[in-house]
Protein backbone atom coordinates (compact mmCIF):
# COMPACT_ATOMS: atom_id res chain seq x y z
CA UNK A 1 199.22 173.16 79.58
CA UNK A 2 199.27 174.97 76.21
CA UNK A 3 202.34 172.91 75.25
CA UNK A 4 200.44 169.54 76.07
CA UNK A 5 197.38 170.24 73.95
CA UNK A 6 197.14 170.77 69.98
CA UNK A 7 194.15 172.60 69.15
CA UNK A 8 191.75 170.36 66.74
CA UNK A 9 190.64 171.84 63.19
CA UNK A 10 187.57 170.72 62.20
CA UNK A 11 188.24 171.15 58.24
CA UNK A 12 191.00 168.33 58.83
CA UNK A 13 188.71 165.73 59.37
CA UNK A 14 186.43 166.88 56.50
CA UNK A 15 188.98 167.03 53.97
CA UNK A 16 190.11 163.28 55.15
CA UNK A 17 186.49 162.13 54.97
CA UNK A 18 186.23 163.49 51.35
CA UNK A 19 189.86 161.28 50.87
CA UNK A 20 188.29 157.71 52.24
CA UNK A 21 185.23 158.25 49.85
CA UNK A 22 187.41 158.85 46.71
CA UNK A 23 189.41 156.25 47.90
CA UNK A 24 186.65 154.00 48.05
CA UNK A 25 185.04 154.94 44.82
CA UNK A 26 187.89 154.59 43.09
CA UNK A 27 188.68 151.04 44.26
CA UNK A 28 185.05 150.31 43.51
CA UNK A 29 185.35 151.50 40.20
CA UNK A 30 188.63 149.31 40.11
CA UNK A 31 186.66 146.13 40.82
CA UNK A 32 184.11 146.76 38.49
CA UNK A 33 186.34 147.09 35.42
CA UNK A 34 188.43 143.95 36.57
CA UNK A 35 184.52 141.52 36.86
CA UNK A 36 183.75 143.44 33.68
CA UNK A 37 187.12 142.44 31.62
CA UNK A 38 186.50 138.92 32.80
CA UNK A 39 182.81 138.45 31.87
CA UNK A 40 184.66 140.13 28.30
CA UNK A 41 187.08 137.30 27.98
CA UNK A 42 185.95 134.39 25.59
CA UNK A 43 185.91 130.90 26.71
CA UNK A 44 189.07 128.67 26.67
CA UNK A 45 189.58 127.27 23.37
CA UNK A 46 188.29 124.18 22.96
CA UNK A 47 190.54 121.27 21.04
CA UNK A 48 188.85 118.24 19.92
CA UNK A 49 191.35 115.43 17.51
CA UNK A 50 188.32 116.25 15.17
CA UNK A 51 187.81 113.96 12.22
CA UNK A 52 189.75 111.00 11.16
CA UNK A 53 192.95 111.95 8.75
CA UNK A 54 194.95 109.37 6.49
CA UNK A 55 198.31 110.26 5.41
CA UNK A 56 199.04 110.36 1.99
CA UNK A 57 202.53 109.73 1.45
CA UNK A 58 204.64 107.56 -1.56
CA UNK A 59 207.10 106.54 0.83
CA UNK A 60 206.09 104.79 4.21
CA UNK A 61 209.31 104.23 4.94
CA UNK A 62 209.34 108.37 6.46
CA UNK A 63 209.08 108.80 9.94
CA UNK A 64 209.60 111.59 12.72
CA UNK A 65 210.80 111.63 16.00
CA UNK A 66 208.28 114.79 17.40
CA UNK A 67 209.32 116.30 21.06
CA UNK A 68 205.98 116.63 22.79
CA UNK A 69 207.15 115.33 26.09
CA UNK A 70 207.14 119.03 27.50
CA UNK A 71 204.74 121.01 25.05
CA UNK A 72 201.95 122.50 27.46
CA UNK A 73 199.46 123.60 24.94
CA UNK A 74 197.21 121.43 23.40
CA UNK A 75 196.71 123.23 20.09
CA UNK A 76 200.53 123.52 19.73
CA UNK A 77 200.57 119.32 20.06
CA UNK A 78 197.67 119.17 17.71
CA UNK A 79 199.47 121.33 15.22
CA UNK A 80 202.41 119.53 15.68
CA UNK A 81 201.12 116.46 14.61
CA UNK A 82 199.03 117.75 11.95
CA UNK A 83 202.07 118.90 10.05
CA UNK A 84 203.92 115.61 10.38
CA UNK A 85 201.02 113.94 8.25
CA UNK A 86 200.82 117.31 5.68
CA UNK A 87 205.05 116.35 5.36
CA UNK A 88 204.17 112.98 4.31
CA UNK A 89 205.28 110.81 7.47
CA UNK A 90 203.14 107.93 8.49
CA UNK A 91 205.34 106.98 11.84
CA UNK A 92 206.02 108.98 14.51
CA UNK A 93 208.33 108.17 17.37
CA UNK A 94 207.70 109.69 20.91
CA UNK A 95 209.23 109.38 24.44
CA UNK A 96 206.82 108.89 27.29
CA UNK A 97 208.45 109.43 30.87
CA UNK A 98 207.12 106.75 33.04
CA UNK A 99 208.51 109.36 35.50
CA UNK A 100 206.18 112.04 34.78
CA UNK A 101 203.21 109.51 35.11
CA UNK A 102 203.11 106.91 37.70
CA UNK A 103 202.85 107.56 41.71
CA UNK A 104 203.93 105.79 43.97
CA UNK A 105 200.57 105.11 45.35
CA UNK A 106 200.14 103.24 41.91
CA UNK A 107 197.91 105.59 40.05
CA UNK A 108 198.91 107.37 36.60
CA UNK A 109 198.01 110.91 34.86
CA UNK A 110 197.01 109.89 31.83
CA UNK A 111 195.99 113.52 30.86
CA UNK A 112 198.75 114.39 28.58
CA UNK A 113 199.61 110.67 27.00
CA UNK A 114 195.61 110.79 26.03
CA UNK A 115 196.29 114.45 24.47
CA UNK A 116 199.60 112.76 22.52
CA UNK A 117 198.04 109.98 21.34
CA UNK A 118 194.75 110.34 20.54
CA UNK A 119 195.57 113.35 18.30
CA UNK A 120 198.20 111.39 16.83
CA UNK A 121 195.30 108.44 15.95
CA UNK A 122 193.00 111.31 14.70
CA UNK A 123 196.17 112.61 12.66
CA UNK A 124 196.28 108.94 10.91
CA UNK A 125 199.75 108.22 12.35
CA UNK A 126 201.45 105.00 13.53
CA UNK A 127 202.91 105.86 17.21
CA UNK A 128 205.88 104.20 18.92
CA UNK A 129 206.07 104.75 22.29
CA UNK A 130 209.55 105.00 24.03
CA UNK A 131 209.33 104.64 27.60
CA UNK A 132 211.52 105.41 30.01
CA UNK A 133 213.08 107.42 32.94
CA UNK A 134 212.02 105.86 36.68
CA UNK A 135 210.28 107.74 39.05
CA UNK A 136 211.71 108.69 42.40
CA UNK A 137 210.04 106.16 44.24
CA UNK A 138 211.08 103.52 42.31
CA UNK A 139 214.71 103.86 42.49
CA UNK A 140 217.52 104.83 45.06
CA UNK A 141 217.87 108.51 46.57
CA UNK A 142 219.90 111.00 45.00
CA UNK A 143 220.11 109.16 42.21
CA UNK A 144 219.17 110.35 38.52
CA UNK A 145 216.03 110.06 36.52
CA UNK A 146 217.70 107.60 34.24
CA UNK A 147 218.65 105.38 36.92
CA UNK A 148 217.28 101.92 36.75
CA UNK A 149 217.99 98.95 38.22
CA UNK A 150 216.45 95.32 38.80
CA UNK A 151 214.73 96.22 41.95
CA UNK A 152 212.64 98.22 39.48
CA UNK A 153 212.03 96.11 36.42
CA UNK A 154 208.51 94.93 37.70
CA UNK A 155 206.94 98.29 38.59
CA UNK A 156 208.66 98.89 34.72
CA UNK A 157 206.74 95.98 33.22
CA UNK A 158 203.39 97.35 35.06
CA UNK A 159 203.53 100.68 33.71
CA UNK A 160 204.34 99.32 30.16
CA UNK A 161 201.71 96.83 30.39
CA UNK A 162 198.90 99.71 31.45
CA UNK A 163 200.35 101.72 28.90
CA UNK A 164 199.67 99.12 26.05
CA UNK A 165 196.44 98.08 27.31
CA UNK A 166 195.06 101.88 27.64
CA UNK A 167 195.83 102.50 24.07
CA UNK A 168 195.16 99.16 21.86
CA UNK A 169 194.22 99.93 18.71
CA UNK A 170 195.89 103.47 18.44
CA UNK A 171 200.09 102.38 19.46
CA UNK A 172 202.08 100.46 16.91
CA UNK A 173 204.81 99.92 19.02
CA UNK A 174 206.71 99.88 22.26
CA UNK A 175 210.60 100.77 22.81
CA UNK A 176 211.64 98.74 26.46
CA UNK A 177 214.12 102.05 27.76
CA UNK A 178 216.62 104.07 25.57
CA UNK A 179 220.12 103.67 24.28
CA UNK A 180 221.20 101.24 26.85
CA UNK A 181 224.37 99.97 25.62
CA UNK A 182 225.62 103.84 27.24
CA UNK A 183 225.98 104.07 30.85
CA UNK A 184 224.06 107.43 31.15
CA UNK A 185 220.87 105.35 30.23
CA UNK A 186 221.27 103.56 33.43
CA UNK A 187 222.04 106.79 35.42
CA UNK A 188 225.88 106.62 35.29
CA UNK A 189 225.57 102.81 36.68
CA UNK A 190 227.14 99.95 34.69
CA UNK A 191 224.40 98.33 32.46
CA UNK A 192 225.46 95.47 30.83
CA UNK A 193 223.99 93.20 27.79
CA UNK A 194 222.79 90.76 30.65
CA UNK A 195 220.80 93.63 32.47
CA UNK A 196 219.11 94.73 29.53
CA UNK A 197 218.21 91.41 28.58
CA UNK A 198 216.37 90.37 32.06
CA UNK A 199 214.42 93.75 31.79
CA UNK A 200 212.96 92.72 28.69
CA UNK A 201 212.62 89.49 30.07
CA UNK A 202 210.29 91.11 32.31
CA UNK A 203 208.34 93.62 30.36
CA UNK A 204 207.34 91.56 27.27
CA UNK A 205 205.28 89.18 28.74
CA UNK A 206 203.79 91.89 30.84
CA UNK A 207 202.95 94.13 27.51
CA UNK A 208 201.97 91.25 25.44
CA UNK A 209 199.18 89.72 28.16
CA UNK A 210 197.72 93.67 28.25
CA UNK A 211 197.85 93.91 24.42
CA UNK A 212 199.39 91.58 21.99
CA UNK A 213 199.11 93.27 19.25
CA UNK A 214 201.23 95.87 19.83
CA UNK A 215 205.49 95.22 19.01
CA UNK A 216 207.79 95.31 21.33
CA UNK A 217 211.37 96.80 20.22
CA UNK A 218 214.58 95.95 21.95
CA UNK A 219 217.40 99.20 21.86
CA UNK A 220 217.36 101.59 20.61
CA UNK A 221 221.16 101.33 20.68
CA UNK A 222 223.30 104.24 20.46
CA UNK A 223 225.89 104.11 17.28
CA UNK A 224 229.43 104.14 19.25
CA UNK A 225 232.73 102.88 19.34
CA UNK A 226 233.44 102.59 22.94
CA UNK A 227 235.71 99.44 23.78
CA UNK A 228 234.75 96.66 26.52
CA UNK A 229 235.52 98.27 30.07
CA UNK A 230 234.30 102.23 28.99
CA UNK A 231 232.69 103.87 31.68
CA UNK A 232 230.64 105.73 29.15
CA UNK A 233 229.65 102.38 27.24
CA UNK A 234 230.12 99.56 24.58
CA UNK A 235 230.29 99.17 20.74
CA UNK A 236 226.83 98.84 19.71
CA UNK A 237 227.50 95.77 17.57
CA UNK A 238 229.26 93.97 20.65
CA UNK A 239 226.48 94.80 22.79
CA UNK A 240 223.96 93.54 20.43
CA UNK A 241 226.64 89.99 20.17
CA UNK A 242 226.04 90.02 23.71
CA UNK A 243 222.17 90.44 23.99
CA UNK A 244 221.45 87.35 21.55
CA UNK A 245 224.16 85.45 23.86
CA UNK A 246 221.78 86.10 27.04
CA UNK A 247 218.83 84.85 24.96
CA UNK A 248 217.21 88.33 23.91
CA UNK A 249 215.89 87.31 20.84
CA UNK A 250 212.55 85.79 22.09
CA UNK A 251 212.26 88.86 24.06
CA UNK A 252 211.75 91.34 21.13
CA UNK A 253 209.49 91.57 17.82
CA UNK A 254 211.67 94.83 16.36
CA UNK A 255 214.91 95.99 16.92
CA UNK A 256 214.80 99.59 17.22
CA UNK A 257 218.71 101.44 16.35
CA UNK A 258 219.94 104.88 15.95
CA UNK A 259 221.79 106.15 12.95
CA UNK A 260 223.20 109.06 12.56
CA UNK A 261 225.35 110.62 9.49
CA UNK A 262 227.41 113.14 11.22
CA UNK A 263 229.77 114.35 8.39
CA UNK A 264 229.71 111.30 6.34
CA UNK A 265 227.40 111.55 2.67
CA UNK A 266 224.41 109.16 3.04
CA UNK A 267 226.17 105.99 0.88
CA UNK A 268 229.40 105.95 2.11
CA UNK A 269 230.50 102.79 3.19
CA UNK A 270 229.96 101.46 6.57
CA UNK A 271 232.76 99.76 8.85
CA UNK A 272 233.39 98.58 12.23
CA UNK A 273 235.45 101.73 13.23
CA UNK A 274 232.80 104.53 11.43
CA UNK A 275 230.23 105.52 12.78
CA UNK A 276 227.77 106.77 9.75
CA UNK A 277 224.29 106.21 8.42
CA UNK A 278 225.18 102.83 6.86
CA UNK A 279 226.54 100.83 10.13
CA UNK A 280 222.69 99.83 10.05
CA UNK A 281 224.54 97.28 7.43
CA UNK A 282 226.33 95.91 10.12
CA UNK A 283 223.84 95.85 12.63
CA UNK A 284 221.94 93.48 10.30
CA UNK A 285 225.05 91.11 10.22
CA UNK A 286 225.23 90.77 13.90
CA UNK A 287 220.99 89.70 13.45
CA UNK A 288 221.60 87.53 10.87
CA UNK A 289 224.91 85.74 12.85
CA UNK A 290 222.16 84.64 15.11
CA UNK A 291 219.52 83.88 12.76
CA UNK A 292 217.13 86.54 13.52
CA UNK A 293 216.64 86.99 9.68
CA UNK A 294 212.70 87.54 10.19
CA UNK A 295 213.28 90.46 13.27
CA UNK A 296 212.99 94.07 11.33
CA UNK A 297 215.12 96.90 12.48
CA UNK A 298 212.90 100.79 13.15
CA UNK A 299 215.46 103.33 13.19
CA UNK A 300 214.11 105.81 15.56
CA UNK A 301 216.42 108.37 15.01
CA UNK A 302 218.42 109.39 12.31
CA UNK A 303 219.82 112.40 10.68
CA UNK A 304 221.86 114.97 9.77
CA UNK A 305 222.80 118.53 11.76
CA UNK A 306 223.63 121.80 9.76
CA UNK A 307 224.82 123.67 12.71
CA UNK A 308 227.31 126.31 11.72
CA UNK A 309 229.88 125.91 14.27
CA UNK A 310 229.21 122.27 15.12
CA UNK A 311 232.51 119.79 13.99
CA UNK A 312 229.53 117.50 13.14
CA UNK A 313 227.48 119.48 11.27
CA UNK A 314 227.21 119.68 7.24
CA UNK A 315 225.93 122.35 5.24
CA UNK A 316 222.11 123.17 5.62
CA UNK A 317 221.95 121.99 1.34
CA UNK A 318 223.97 118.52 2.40
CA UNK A 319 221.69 117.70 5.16
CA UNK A 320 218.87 117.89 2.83
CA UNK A 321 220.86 116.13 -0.23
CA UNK A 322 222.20 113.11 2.44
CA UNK A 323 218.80 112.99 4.49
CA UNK A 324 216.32 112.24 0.46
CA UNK A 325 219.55 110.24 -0.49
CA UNK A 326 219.56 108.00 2.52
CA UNK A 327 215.67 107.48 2.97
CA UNK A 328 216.32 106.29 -1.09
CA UNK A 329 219.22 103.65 -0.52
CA UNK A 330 217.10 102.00 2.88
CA UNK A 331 213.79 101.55 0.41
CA UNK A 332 215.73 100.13 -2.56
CA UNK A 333 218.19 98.36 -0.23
CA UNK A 334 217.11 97.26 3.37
CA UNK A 335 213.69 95.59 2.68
CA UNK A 336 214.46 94.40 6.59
CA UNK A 337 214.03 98.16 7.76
CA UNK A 338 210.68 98.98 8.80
CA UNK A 339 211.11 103.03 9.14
CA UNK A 340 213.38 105.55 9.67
CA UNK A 341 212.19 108.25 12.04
CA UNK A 342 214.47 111.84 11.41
CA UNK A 343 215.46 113.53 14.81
CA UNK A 344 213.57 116.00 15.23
CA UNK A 345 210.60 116.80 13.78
CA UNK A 346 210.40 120.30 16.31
CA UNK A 347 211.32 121.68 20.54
CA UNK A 348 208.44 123.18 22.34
CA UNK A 349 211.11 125.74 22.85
CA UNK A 350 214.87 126.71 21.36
CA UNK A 351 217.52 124.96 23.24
CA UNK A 352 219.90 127.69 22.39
CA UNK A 353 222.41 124.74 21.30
CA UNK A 354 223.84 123.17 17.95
CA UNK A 355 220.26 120.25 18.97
CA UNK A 356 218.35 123.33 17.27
CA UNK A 357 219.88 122.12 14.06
CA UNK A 358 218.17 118.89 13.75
CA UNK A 359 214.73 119.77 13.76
CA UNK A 360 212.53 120.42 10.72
CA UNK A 361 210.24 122.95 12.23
CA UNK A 362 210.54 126.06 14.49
CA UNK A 363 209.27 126.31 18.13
CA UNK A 364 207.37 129.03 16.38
CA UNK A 365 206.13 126.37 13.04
CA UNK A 366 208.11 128.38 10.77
CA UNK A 367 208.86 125.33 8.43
CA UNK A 368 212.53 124.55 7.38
CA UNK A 369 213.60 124.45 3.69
CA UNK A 370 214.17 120.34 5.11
CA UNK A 371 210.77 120.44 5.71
CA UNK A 372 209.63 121.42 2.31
CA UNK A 373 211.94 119.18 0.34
CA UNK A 374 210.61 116.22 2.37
CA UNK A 375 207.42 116.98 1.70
CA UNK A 376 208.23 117.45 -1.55
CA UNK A 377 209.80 113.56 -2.18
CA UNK A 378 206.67 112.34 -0.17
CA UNK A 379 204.09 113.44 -2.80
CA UNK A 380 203.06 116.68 -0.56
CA UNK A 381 203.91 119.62 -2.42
């Protein structure tokens, strides 16, 4: 019997009594600090475009392609912006994932293209819109975001269209897709001349019923050299040969091109097997083969890389020298070129790649010595 039983000691209980109550008063106290720290914390920050800004620049011509796609905060987008008009830049060029946007039950989150653009209108800047990128529902499974085909081109031309009509009187312009003389721009799926040509065959007259004042601007085609048959693409100036032959030109108001220097000065010459800042030239030819003297060209992005271990990089003093010496040459010389937008203005965050080297401002808005100088030949400094 004595092994079976354990005697009870009454200061045992006492002493765990005593334990539950500081227990208790502690995690009181706990909660009380925590609902006192948060009656402590201020309000959210409140970010209104505040009052209307004009940009003062001497040459209109300057442009930026700015990265707020995937920038969160809104003060970070408003600062953004702000410091593209304090550089000078009337234009700015920004993608606009119909992806990110449109459900499939048909209704949009406009949340963050109102944030984008109606800072950019407070900022006093002209906005063209690239869109593109096709939500899952709208395309096959397992397939990638840049996969687009026919079967899509209508739910394309409604999301354009609601896009242009939301925003008349603050968008300049429109770019139907990206770069689609390359086959990643179609999601690794041949896109040809033809293809590009029925889509925007089917989203101009959608855009220009739901807002005609706003251009629409065929390309941007990608600067390349690839021959007829690539898997990765075409020659841009073939591609463009074949887009007038389809009967693109009615289909357009702008023709939007990229233009990159790589390691070639701003002014050397262009030809049809260099790729370098003046192939623009023969872009133009192509137009004007066709007769599309009266069509302007909006180079959307353009630039130079100072990457130190990049084969296509130049020195950080040559990128600036090439970049004021090219923005020259168009004004005096391409009275047919409407802008020139320089890729990129900044990244929400570093990429941790040689892409780091294009930008003119830090994740951080530490400004670039790029920065400054363009400022500088814009009448800013």
């Amino acid at each position: 019997m004595v092994g079976r039983f354990l005697p009870v000691c009454p200061a045992n209980g006492i002493v765990t009594a005593q334990l539950n109550r500081l227990r208790f008063r502690g995690g009181l106290r706990l909660l009380l600090l925590i609902a006192l720290i948060t009656l402590l914390q201020p309000d959210p920050l409140l970010i209104v475009p505040g009052p209307p800004q004009t940009v003062q620049t001497s040459h209109p011509i300057v442009g930026v392609h700015t990265r707020l796609t995937d920038e969160v905060e809104e003060w970070k987008i408003q600062r953004s912006l702000e410091m593209v008009r304090q550089m000078g830049s009337p234009w700015i060029v920004e993608l606009f994932p119909w992806a990110y946007y449109h459900a499939a039950d048909g209704g949009i989150a406009w949340d963050h293209p109102d944030m984008v653009i109606n800072h950019a209108h407070a900022q006093g800047l002209k906005v063209i819109a690239r869109i593109g990128l096709t939500p899952g529902w709208a395309r096959p499974p397992d397939t990638p975001l840049n996969y687009l085909d026919a079967t899509a081109y209508d739910d394309f031309a409604e999301f354009a269209a609601r896009f242009a009509a939301r925003y008349q009187g603050k968008l300049a312009a429109i770019i139907v897709g990206n770069e689609p003389n390359l086959s990643y721009e179609w999601g690794y799926r041949e896109g040809t001349a033809v293809d590009y040509t029925n889509l925007l065959k089917t989203v101009y007259p959608a855009i220009k019923a739901a807002n005609p004042d706003v251009l629409v601007l065929g390309g941007a085609l990608a600067p390349t050299l690839e021959p007829a048959g690539s898997p990765w693409g075409l020659n841009d100036l073939e591609y463009l040969d074949q887009m007038y032959a389809a009967g693109a030109a009615d289909y357009f108001d702008g023709l939007a091109v990229h233009s990159y220097g790589l390691t070639f000065p701003a002014l050397a010459d262009p030809g049809p097997e260099i790729l370098n800042f003046r192939r623009v030239e023969l872009v133009r030819e192509v137009m004007l083969r066709h007769g599309d003297a009266n069509t302007q060209i909006y180079i959307t992005e353009f630039g130079w890389n100072d990457h130190p271990r990049w084969t296509m990089a130049v020195r950080p003093g040559q990128r600036i020298q090439n970049t004021l010496d090219a923005l020259t040459y168009a004004e005096a010389n391409w009275p047919y070129v409407a802008m020139i937008a320089i890729w990129a203005f900044r990244f929400p965050a570093p990429t941790k790649s040689y892409m780091d080297n294009f930008t003119l401002v830090t994740p951080e808005f530490v400004t670039k010595p790029i920065y400054t100088e363009l400022q500088r030949f814009t009448g800013n400094d």
